[in-house]
C-alpha atoms as a PDB file:
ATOM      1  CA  UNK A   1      90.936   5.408  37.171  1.00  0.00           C
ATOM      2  CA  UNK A   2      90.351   4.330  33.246  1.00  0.00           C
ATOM      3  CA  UNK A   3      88.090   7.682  33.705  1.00  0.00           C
ATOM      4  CA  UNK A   4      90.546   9.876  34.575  1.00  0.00           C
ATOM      5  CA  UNK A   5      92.701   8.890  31.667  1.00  0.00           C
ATOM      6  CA  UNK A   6      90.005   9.053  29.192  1.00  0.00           C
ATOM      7  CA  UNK A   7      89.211  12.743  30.313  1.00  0.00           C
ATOM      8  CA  UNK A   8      93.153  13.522  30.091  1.00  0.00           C
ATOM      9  CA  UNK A   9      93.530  12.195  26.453  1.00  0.00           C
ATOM     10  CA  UNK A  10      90.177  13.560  25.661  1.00  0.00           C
ATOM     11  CA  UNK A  11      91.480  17.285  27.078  1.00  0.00           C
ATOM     12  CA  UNK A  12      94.632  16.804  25.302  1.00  0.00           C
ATOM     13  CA  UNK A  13      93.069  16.061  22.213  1.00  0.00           C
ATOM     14  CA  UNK A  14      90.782  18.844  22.247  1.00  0.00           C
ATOM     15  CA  UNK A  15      92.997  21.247  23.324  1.00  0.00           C
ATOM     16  CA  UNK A  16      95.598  20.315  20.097  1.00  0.00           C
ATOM     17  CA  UNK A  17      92.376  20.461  17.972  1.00  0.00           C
ATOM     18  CA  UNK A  18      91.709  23.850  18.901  1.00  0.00           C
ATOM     19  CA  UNK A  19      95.259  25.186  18.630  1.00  0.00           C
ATOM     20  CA  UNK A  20      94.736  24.310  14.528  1.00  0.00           C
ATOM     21  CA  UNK A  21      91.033  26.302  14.883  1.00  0.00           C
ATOM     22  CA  UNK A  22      93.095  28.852  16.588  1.00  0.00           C
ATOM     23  CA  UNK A  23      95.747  29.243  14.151  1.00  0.00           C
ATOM     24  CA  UNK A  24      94.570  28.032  10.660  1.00  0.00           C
ATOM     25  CA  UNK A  25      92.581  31.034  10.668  1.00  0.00           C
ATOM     26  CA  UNK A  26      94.776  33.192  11.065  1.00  0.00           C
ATOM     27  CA  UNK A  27      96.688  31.586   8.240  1.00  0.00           C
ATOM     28  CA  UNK A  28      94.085  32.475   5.858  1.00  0.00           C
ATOM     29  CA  UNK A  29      93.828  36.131   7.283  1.00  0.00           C
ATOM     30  CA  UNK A  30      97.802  36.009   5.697  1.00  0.00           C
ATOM     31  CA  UNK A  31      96.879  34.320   2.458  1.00  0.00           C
ATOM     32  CA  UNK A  32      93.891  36.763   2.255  1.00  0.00           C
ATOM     33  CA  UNK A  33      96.493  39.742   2.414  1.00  0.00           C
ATOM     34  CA  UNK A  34      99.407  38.072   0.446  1.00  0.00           C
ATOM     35  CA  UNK A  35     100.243  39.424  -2.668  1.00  0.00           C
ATOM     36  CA  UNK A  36     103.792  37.424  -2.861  1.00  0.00           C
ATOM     37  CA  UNK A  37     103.126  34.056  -4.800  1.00  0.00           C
ATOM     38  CA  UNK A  38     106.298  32.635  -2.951  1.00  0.00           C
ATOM     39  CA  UNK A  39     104.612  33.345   0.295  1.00  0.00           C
ATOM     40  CA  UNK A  40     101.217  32.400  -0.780  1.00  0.00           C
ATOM     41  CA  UNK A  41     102.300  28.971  -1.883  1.00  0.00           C
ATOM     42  CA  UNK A  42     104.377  28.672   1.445  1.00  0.00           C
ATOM     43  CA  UNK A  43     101.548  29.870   3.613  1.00  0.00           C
ATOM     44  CA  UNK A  44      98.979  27.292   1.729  1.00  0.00           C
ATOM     45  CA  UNK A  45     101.250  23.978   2.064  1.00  0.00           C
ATOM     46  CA  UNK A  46     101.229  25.540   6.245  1.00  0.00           C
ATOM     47  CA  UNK A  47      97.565  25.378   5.413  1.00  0.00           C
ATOM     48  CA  UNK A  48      97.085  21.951   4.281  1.00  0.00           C
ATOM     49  CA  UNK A  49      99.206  20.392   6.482  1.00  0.00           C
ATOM     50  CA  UNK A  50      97.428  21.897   9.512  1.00  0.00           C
ATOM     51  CA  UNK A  51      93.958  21.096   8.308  1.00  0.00           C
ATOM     52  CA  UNK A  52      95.557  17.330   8.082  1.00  0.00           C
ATOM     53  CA  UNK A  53      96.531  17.389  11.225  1.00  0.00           C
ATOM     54  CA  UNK A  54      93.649  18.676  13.018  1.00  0.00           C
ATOM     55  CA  UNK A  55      91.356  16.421  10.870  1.00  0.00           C
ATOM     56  CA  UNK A  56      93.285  13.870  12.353  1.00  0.00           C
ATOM     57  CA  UNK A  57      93.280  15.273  15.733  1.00  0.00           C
ATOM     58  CA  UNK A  58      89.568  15.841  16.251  1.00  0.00           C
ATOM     59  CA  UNK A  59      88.780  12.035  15.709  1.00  0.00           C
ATOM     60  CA  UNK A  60      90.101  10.593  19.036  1.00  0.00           C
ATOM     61  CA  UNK A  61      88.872  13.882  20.848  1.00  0.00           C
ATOM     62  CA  UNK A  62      85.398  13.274  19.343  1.00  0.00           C
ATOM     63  CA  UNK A  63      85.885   9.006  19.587  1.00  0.00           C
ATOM     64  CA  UNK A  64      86.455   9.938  23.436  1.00  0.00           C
ATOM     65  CA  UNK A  65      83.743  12.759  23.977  1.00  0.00           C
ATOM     66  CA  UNK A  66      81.217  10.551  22.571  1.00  0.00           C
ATOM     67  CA  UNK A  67      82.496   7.510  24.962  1.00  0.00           C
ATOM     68  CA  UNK A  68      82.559   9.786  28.182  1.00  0.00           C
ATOM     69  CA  UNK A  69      79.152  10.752  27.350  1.00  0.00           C
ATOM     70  CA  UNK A  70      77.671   7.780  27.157  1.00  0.00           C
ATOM     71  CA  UNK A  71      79.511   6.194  29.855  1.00  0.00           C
ATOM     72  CA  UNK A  72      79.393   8.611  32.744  1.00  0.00           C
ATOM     73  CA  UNK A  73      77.135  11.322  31.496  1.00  0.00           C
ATOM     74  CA  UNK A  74      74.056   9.855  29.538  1.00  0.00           C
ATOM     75  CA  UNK A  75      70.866  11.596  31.000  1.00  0.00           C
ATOM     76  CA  UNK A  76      72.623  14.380  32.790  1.00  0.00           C
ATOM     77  CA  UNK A  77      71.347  17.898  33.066  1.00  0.00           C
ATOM     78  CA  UNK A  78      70.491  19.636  29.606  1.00  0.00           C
ATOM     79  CA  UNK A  79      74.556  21.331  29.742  1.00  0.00           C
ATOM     80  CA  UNK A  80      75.441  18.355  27.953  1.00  0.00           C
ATOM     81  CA  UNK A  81      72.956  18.633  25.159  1.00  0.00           C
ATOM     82  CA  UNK A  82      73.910  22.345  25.049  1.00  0.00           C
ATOM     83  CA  UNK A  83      77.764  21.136  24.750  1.00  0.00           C
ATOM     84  CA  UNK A  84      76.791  18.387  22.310  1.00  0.00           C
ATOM     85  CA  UNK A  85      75.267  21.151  20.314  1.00  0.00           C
ATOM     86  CA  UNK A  86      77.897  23.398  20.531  1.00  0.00           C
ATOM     87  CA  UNK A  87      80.718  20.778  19.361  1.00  0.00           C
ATOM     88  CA  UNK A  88      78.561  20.151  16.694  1.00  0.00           C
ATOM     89  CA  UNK A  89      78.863  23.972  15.738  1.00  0.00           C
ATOM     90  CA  UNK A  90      82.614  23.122  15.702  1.00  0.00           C
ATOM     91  CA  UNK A  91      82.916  20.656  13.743  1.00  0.00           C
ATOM     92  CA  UNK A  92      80.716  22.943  11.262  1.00  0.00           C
ATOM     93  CA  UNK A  93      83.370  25.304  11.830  1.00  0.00           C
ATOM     94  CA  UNK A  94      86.024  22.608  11.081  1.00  0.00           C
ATOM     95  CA  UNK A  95      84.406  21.705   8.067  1.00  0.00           C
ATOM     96  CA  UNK A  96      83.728  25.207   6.542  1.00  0.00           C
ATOM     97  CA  UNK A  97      87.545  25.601   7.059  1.00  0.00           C
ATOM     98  CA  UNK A  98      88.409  22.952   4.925  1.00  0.00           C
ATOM     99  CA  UNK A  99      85.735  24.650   1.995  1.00  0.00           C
ATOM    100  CA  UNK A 100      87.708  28.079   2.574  1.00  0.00           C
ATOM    101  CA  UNK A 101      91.044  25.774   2.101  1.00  0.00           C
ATOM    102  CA  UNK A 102      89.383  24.593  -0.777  1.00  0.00           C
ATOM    103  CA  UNK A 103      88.625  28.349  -2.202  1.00  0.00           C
ATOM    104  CA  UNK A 104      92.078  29.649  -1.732  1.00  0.00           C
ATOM    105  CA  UNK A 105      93.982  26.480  -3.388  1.00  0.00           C
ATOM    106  CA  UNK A 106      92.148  26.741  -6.289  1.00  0.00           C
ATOM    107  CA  UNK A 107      92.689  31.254  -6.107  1.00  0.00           C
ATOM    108  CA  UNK A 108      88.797  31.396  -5.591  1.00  0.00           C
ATOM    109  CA  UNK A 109      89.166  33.561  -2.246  1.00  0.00           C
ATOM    110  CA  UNK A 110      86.614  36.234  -2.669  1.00  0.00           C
ATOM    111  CA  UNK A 111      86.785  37.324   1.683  1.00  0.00           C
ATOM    112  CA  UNK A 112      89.146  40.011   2.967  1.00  0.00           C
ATOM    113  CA  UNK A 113      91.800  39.671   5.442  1.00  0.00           C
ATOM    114  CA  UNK A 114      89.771  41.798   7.949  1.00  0.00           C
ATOM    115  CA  UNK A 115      86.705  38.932   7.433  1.00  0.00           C
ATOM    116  CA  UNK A 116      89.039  36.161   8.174  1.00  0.00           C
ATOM    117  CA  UNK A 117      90.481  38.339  11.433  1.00  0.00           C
ATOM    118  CA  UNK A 118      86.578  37.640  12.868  1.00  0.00           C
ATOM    119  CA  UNK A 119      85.909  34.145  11.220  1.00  0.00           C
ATOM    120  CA  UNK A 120      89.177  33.506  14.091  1.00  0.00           C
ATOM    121  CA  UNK A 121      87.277  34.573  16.884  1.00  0.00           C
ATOM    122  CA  UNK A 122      84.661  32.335  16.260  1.00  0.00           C
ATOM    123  CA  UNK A 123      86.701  29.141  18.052  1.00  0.00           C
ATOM    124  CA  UNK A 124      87.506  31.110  20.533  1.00  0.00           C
ATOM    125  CA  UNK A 125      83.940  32.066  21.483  1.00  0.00           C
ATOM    126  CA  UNK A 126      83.116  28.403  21.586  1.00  0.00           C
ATOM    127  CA  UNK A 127      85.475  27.467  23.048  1.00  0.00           C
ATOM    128  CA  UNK A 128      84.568  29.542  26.169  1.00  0.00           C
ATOM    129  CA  UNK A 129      80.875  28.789  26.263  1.00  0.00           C
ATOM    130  CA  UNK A 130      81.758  24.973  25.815  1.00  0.00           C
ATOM    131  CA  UNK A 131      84.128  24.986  28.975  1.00  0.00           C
ATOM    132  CA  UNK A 132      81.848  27.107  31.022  1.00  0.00           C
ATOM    133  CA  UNK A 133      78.974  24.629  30.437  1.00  0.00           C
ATOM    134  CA  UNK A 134      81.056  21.769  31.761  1.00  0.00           C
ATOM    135  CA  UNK A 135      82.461  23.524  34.599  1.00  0.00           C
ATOM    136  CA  UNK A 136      79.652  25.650  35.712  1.00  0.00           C
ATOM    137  CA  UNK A 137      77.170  23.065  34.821  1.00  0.00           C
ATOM    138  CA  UNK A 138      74.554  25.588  34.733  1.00  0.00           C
ATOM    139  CA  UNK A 139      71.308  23.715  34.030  1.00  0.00           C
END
């Protein structure tokens, strides 16, 4: 039973983590187009306070990853290592976010809106192959 619950907080955790990957983004594809400093300034305190929050979120959904792991899946097939390596491409992803962040609160942005509109497809694309490993299983 304490399984069960683990794997619900650690789904609900991941999933709120990657509703900030989702949408901070797509925040910066705004900031990248904004020529309003009003809106800018608006749209970069949305920014911060996001990153915060997802920062935040992705500790208990990697605190309970790592526990599931090594209590019910240590030595399984090679999907985990390919998910392990995968969530370790997100929380590249995570990080670089936090350097773009970085870029457009000190007006350093230098990437288009239109590069930002693919850098938000990247999560996405993860997120697929990461769920299809542990529900397909496929080696």
């Amino acid at each position: 039973m304490l399984y069960l619950w683990l794997k619900t907080l650690h789904i609900v955790f991941i999933a709120s983590w990657f509703a900030g990957l989702f949408y901070l983004p797509r925040i910066f594809v705004n900031l990248a187009a904004e020529t309003d400093p009003n809106a800018s300034a608006r749209l970069l305190g949305m920014a911060q306070r996001l990153y915060r929050f997802m920062t935040i979120i992705a500790i208990p959904a990697l605190v309970l990853g790592f526990w599931l792991w090594i209590q019910f899946f240590w030595g399984s097939g090679a999907w985990v290592h390919a998910k392990l390596t995968l969530v370790a491409v997100v929380c590249v992803y995570h990080w670089y976010c936090q350097v773009l962040l970085k870029q457009f609160m000190a007006g350093q942005n230098t990437k288009s809106h239109v590069w930002y509109r693919w850098f938000n497809e990247a999560p996405v694309l993860l997120m697929l192959m990461i769920v299809a490993l542990v529900v397909i299983k496929p080696f």
